[in-house]
N, C-alpha and C. Protein backbone atom coordinates (compact mmCIF):
# COMPACT_ATOMS: atom_id res chain seq x y z
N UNK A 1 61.62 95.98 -0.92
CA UNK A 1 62.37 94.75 -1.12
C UNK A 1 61.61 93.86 -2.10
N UNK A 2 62.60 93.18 -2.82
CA UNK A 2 61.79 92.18 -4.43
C UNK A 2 62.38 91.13 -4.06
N UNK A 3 61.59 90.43 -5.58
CA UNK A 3 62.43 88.95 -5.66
C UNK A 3 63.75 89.26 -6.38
N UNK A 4 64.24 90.35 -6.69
CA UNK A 4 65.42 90.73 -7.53
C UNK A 4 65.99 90.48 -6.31
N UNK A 5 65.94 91.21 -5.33
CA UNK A 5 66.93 90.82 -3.84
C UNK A 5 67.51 89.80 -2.92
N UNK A 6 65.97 88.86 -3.02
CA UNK A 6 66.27 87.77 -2.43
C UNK A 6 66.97 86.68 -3.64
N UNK A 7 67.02 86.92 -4.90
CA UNK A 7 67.95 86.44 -5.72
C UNK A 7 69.26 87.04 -5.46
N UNK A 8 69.49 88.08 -5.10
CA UNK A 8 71.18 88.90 -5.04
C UNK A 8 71.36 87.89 -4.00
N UNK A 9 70.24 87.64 -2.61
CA UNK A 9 71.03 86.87 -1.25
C UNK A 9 71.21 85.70 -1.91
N UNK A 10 70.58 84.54 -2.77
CA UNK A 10 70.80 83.07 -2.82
C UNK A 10 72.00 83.36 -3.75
N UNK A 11 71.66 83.85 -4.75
CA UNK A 11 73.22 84.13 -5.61
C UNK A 11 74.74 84.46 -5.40
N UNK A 12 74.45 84.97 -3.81
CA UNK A 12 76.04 85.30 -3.05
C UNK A 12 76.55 83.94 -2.32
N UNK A 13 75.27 83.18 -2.24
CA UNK A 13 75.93 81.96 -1.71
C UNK A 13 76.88 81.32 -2.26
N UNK A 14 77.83 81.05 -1.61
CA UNK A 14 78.78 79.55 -2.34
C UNK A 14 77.87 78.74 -2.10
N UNK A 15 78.39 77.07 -3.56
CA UNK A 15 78.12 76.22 -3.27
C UNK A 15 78.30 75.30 -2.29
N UNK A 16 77.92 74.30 -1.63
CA UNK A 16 76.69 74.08 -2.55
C UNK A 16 74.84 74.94 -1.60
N UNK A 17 75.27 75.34 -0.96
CA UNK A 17 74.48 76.51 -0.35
C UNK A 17 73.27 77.00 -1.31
N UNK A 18 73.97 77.45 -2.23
CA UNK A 18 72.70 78.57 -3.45
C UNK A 18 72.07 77.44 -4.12
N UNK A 19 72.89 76.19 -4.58
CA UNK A 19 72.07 75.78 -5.10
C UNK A 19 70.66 74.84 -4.31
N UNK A 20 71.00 74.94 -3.30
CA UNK A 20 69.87 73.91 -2.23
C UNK A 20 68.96 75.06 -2.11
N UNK A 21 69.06 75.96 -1.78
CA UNK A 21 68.32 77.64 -1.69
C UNK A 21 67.70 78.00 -2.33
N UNK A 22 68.08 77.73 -3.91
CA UNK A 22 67.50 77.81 -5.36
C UNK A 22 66.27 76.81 -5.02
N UNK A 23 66.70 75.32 -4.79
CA UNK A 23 65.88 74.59 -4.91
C UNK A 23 64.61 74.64 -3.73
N UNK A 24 64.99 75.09 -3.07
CA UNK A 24 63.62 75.20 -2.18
C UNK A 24 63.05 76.24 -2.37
N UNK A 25 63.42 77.80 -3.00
CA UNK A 25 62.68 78.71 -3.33
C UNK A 25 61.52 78.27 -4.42
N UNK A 26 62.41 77.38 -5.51
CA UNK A 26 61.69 77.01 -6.53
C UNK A 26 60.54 75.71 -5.75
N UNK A 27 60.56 75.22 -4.83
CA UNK A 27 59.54 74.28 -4.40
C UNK A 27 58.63 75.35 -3.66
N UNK A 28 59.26 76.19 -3.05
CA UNK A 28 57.84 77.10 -2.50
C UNK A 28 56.83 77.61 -3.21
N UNK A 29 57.37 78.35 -4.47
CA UNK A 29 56.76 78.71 -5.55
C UNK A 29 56.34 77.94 -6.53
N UNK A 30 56.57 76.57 -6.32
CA UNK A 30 55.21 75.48 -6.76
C UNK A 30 54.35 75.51 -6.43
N UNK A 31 54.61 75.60 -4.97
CA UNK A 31 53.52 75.41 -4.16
C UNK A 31 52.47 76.34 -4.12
N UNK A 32 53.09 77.74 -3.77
CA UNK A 32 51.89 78.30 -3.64
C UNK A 32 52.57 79.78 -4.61
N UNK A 33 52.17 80.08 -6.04
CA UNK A 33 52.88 80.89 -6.83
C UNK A 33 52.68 82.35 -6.21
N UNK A 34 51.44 82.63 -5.34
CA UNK A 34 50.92 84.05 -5.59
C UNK A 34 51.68 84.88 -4.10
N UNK A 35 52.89 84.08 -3.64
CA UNK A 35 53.41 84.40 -2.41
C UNK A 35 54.29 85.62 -2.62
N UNK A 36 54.75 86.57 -2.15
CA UNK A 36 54.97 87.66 -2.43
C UNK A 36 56.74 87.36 -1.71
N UNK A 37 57.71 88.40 -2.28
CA UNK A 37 59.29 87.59 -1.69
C UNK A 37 59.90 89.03 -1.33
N UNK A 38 60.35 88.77 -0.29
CA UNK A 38 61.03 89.94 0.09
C UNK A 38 62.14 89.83 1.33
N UNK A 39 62.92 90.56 1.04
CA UNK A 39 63.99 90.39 2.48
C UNK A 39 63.58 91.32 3.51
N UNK A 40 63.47 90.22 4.92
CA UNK A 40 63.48 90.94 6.02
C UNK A 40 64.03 90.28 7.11
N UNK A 41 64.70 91.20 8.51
CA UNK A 41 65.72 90.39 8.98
C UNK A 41 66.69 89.95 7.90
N UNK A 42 66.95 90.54 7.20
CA UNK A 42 68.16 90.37 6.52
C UNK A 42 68.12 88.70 5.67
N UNK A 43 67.13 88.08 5.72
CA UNK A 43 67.02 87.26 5.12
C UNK A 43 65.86 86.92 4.03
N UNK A 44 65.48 86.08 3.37
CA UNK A 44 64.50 85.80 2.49
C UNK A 44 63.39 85.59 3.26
N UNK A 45 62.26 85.95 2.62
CA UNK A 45 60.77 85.78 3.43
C UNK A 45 59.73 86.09 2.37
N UNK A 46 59.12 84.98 2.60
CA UNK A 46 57.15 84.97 1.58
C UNK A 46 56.63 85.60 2.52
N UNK A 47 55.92 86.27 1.60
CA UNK A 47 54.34 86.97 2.57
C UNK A 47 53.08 86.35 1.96
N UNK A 48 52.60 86.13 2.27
CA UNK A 48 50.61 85.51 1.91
C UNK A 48 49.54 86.54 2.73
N UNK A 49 49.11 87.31 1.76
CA UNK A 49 47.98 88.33 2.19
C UNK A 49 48.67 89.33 2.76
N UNK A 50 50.04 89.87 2.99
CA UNK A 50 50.48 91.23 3.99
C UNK A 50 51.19 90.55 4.66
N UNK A 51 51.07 89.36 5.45
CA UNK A 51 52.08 88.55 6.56
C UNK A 51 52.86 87.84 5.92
N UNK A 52 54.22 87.87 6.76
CA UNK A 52 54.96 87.36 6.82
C UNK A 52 54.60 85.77 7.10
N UNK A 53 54.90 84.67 6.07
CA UNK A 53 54.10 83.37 6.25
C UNK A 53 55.47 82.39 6.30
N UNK A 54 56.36 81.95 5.56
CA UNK A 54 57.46 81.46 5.77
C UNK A 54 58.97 82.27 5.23
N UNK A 55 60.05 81.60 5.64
CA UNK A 55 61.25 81.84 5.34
C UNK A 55 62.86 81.48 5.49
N UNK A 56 63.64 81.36 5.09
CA UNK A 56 64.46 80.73 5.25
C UNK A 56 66.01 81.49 5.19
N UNK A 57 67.19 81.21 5.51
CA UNK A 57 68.17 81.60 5.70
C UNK A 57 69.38 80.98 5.39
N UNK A 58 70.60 81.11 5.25
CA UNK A 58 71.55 80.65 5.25
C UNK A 58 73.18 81.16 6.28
N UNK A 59 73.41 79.90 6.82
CA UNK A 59 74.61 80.25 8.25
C UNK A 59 75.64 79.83 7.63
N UNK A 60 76.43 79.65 8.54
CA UNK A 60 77.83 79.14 7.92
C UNK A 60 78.35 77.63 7.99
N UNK A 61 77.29 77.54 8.60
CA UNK A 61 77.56 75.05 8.78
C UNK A 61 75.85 74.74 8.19
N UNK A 62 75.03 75.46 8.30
CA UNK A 62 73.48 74.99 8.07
C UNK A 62 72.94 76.04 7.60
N UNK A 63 71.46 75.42 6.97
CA UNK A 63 70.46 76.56 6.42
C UNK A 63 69.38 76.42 7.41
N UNK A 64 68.56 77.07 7.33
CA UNK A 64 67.30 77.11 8.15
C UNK A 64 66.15 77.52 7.38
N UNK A 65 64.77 77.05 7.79
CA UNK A 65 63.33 76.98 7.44
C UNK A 65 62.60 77.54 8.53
N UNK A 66 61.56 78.30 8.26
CA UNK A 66 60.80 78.94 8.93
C UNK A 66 59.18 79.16 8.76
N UNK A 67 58.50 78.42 9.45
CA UNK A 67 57.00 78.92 9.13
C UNK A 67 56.31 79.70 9.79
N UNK A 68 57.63 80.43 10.61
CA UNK A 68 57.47 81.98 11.52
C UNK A 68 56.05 81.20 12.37
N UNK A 69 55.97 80.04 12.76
CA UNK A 69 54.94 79.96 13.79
C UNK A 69 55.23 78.89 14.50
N UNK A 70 55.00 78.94 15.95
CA UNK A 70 55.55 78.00 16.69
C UNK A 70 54.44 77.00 16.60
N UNK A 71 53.03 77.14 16.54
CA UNK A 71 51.70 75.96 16.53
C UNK A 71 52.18 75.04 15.21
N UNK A 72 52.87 76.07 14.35
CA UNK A 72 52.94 74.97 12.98
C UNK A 72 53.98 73.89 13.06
N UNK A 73 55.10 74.56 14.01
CA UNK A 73 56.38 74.09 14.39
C UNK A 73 56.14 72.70 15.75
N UNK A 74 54.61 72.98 16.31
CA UNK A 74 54.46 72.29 17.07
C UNK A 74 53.97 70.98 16.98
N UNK A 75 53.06 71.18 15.67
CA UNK A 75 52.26 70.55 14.76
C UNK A 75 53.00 69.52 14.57
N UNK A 76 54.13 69.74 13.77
CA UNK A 76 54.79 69.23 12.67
C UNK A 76 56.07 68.98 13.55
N UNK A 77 56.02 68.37 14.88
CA UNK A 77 57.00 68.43 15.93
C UNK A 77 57.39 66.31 15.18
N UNK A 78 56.64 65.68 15.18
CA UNK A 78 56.85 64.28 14.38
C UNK A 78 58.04 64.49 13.10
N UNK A 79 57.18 64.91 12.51
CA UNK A 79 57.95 65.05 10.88
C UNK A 79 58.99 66.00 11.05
N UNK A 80 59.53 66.83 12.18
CA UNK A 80 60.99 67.64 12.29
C UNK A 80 61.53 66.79 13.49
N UNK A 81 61.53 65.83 13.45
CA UNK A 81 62.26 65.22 14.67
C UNK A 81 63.63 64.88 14.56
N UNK A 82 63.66 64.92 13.16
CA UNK A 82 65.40 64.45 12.66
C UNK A 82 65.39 65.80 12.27
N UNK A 83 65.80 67.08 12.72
CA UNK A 83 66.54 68.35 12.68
C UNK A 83 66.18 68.96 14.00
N UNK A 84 67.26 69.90 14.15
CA UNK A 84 67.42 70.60 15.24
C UNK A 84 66.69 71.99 14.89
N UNK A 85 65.60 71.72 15.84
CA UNK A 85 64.52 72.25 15.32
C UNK A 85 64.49 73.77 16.60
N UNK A 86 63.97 74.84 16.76
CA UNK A 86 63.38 75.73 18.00
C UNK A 86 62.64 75.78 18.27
N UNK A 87 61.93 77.30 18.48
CA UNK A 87 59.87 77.28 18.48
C UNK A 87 59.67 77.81 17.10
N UNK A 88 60.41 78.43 16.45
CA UNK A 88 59.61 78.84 14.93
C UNK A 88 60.48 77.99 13.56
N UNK A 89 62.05 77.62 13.96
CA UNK A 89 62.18 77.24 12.65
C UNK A 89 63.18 75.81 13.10
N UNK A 90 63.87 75.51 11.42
CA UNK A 90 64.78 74.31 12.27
C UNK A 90 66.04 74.69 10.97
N UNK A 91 66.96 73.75 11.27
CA UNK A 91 67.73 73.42 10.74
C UNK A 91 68.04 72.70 9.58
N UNK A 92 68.89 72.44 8.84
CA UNK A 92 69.11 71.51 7.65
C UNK A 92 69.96 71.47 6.86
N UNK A 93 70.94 70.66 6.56
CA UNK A 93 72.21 70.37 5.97
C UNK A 93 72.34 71.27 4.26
N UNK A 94 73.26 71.74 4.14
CA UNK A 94 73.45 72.85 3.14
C UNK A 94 73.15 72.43 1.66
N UNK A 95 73.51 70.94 2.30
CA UNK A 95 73.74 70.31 0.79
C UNK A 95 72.70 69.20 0.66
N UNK A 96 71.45 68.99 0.86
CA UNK A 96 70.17 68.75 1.08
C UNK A 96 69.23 69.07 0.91
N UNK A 97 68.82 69.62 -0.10
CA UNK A 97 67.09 70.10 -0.13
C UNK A 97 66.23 69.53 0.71
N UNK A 98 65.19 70.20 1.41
CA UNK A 98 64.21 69.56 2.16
C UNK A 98 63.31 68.56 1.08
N UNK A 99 63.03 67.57 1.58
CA UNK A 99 61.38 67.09 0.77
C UNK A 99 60.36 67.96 0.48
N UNK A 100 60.22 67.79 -0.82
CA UNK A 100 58.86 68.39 -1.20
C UNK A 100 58.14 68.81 -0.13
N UNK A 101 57.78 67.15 0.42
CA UNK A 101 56.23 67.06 1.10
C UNK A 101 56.08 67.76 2.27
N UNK A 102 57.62 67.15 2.83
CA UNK A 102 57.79 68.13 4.21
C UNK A 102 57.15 69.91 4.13
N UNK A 103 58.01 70.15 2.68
CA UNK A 103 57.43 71.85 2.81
C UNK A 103 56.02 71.87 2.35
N UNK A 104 55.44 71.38 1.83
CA UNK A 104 53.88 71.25 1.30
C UNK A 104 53.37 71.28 2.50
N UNK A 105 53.50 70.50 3.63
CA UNK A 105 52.91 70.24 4.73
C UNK A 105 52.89 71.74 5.43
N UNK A 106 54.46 71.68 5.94
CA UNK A 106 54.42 73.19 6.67
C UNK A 106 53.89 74.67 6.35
N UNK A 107 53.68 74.52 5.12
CA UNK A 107 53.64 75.69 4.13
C UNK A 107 51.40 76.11 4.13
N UNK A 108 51.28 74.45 3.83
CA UNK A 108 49.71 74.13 3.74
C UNK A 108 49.28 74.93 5.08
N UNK A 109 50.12 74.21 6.79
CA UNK A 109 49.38 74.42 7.79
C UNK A 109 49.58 76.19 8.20
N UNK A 110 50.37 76.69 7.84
CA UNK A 110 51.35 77.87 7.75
C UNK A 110 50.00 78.44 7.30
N UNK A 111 50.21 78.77 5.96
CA UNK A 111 48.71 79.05 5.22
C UNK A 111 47.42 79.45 5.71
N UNK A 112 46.93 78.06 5.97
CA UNK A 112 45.78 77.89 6.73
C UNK A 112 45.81 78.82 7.71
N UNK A 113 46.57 78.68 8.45
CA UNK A 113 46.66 79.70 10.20
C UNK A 113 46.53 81.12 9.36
N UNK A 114 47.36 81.55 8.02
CA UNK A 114 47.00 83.03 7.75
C UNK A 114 45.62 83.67 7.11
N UNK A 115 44.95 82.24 7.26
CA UNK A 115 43.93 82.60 6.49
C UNK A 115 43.78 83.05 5.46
């Protein structure tokens, strides 16, 4: 699985879906360029070092974020308090990009934990 793939998934999206999808792929890969992209679970997913480190999805009313860890999710339980959040990921309006900082944050502590 490539980034050719997880472009076929954001590209099947209708709007305005792909383009919020676009935009947070492109903020991940600010962030941290050397993250590796691949579909699993049928959805988009970075790897950092071999693991699976974050990822995200798209439903049919919401998108979702994932830093595949519940300590990071626990962490960062303040700053996800306005989304409907679980133990590994949360929620977020289709037509909304997350904040930068928000993903800098999750992504940073995400990281860190993979060493």
């Amino acid at each position: 699985m490539s980034e050719s793939e997880v472009t076929a998934y954001i590209e099947a999206l209708e709007e305005p879906k792909r383009s919020t999808l676009l935009a947070l792929r492109q903020t991940i890969l600010e962030i941290e360029p050397s993250l590796e992209q691949v579909i699993a679970w049928n959805t988009p997913q970075f790897k950092f070092k071999g693991k699976y480190a974050i990822g995200f999805a798209a439903f049919k009313k919401h998108l979702t974020f994932s830093p595949q860890s519940a300590q990071v999710m626990a962490d960062h339980e303040n700053q996800l308090a306005d989304y409907v959040a679980s133990k590994s990921s949360f929620q977020f309006a289709v037509d909304q990009p997350l904040p930068k900082a928000l993903v800098a944050s999750l992504m940073k502590a995400r990281l860190e934990e993979l060493g």
